[in-house]
N, C-alpha and C. Protein backbone atom coordinates (compact mmCIF):
# COMPACT_ATOMS: atom_id res chain seq x y z
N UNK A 1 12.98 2.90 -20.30
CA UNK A 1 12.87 3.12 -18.88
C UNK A 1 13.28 4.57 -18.59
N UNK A 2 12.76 5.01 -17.68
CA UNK A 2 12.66 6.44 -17.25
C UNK A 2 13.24 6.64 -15.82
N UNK A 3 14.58 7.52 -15.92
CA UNK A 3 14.84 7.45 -13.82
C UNK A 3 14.69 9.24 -13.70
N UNK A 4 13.68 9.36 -12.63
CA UNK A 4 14.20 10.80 -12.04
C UNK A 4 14.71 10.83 -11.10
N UNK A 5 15.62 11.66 -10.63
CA UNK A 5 16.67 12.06 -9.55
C UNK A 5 15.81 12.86 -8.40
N UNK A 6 15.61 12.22 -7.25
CA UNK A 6 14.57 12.80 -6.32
C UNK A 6 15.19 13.13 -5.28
N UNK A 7 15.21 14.18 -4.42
CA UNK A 7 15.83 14.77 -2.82
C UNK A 7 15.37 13.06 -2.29
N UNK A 8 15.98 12.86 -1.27
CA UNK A 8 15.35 12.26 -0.36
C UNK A 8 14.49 12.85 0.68
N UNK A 9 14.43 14.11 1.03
CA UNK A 9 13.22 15.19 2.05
C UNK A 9 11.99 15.07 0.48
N UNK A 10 12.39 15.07 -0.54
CA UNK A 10 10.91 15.38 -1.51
C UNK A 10 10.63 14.02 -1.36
N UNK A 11 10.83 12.66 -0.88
CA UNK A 11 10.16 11.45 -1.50
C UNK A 11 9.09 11.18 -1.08
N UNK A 12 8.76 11.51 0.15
CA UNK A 12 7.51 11.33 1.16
C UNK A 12 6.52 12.02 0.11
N UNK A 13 6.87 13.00 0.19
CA UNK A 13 5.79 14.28 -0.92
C UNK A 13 5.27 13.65 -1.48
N UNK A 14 6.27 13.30 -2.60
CA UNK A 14 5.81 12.93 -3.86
C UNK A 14 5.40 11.60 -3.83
N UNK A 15 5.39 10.49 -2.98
CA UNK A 15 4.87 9.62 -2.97
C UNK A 15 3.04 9.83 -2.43
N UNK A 16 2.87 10.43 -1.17
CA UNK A 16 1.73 11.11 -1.10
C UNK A 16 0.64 11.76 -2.10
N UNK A 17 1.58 12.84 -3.19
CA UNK A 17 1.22 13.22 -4.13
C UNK A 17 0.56 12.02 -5.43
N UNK A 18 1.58 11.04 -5.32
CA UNK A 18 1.06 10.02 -6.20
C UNK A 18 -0.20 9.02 -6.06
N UNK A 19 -0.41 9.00 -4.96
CA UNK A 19 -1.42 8.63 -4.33
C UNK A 19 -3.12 9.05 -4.42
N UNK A 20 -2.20 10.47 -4.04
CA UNK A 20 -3.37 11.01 -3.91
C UNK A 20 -4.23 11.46 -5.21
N UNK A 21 -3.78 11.42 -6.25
CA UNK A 21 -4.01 11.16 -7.45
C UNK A 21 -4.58 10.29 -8.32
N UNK A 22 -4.63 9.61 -6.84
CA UNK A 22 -5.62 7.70 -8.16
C UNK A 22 -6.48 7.56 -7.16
N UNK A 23 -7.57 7.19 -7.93
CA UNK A 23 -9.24 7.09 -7.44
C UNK A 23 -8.86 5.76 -6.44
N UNK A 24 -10.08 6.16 -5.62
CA UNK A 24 -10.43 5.07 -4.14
C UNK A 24 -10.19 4.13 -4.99
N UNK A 25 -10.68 3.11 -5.77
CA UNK A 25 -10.63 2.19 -5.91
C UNK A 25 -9.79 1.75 -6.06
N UNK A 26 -8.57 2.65 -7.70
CA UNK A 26 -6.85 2.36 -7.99
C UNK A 26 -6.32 1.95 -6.30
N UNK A 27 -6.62 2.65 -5.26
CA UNK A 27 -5.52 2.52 -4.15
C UNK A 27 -6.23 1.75 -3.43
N UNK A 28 -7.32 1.31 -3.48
CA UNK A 28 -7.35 0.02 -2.91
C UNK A 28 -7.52 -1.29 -3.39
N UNK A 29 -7.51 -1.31 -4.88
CA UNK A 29 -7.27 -2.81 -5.79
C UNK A 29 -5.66 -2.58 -5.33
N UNK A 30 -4.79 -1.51 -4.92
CA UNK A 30 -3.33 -1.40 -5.02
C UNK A 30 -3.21 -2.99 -3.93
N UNK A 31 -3.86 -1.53 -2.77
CA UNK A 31 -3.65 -2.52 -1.11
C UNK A 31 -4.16 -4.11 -1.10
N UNK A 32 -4.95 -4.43 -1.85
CA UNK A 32 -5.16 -5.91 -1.76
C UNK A 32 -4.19 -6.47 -2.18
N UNK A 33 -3.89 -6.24 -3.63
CA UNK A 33 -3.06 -6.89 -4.73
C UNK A 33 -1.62 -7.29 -3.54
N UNK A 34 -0.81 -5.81 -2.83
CA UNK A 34 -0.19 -6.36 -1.70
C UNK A 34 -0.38 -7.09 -0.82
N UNK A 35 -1.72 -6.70 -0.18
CA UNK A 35 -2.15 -7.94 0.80
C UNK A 35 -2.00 -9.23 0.39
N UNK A 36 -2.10 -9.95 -0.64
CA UNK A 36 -2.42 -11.04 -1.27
C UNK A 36 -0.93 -11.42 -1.33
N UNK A 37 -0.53 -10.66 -2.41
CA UNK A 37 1.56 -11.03 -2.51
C UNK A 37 2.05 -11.15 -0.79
N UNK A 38 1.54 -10.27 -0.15
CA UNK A 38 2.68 -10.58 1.26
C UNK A 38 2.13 -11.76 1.85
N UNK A 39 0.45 -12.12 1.87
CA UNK A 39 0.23 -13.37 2.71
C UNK A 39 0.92 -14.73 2.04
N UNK A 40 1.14 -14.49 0.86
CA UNK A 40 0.98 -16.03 -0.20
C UNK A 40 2.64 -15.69 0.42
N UNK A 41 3.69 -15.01 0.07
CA UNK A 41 5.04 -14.72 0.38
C UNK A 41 4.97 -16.22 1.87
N UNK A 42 4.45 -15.09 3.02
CA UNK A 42 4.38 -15.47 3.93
C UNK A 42 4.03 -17.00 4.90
N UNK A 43 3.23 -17.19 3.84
CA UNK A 43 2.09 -18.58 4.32
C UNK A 43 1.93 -19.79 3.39
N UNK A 44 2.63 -19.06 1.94
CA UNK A 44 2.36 -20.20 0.80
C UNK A 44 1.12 -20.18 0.16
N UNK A 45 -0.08 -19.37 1.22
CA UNK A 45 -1.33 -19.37 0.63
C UNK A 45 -2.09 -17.99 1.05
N UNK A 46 -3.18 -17.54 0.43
CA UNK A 46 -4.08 -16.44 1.22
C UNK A 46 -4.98 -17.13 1.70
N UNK A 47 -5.09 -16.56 3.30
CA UNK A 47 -6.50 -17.03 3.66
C UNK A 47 -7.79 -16.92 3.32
N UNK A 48 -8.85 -17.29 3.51
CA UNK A 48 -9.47 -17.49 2.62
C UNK A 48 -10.75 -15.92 3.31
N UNK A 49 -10.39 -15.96 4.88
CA UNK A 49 -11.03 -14.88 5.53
C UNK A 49 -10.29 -14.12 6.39
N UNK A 50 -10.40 -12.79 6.49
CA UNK A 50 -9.40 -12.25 7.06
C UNK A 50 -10.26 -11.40 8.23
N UNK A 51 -10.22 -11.70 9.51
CA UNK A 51 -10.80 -10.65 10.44
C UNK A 51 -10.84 -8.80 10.48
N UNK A 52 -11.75 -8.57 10.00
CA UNK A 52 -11.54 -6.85 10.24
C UNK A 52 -11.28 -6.12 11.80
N UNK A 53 -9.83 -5.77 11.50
CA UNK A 53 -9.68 -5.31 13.33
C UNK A 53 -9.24 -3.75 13.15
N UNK A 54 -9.95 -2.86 13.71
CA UNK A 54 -9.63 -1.81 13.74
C UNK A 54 -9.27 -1.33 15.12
N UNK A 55 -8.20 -0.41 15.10
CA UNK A 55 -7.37 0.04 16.35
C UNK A 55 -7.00 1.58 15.93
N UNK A 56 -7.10 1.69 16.94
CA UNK A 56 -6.49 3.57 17.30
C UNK A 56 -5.67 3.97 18.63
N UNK A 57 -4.82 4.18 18.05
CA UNK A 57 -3.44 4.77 19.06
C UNK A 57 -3.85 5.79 19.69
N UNK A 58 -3.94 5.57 20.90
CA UNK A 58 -4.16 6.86 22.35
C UNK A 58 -3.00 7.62 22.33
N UNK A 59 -2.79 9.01 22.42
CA UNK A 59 -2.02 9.70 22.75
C UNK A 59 -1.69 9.97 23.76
């Protein structure tokens, strides 16, 4: 196992940085794989359909 010692002002960065580094797909097989762990967490199960709702914050 490997620990590096990180600022807490660098973590945002470098988490960004890590990101931004793995192909569309790596970061979004990521976001499901979570989606899936937090609903089953949550509900016991995943639903089986999930509504697409998109929203945007007015300034």
């Amino acid at each position: 196992m490997v620990v590096n010692h990180v600022k807490m002002e660098d973590e945002d960065y470098l988490d960004v940085q890590f990101w931004k580094s793995k192909s569309l797909t790596e970061r979004l097989a990521e976001v499901t794989r979570l989606r899936v762990n937090y609903y089953t967490w949550l509900n016991g199960f995943y639903p089986e359909k999930i509504e697409k709702v998109v929203s945007q914050r007015t300034l």
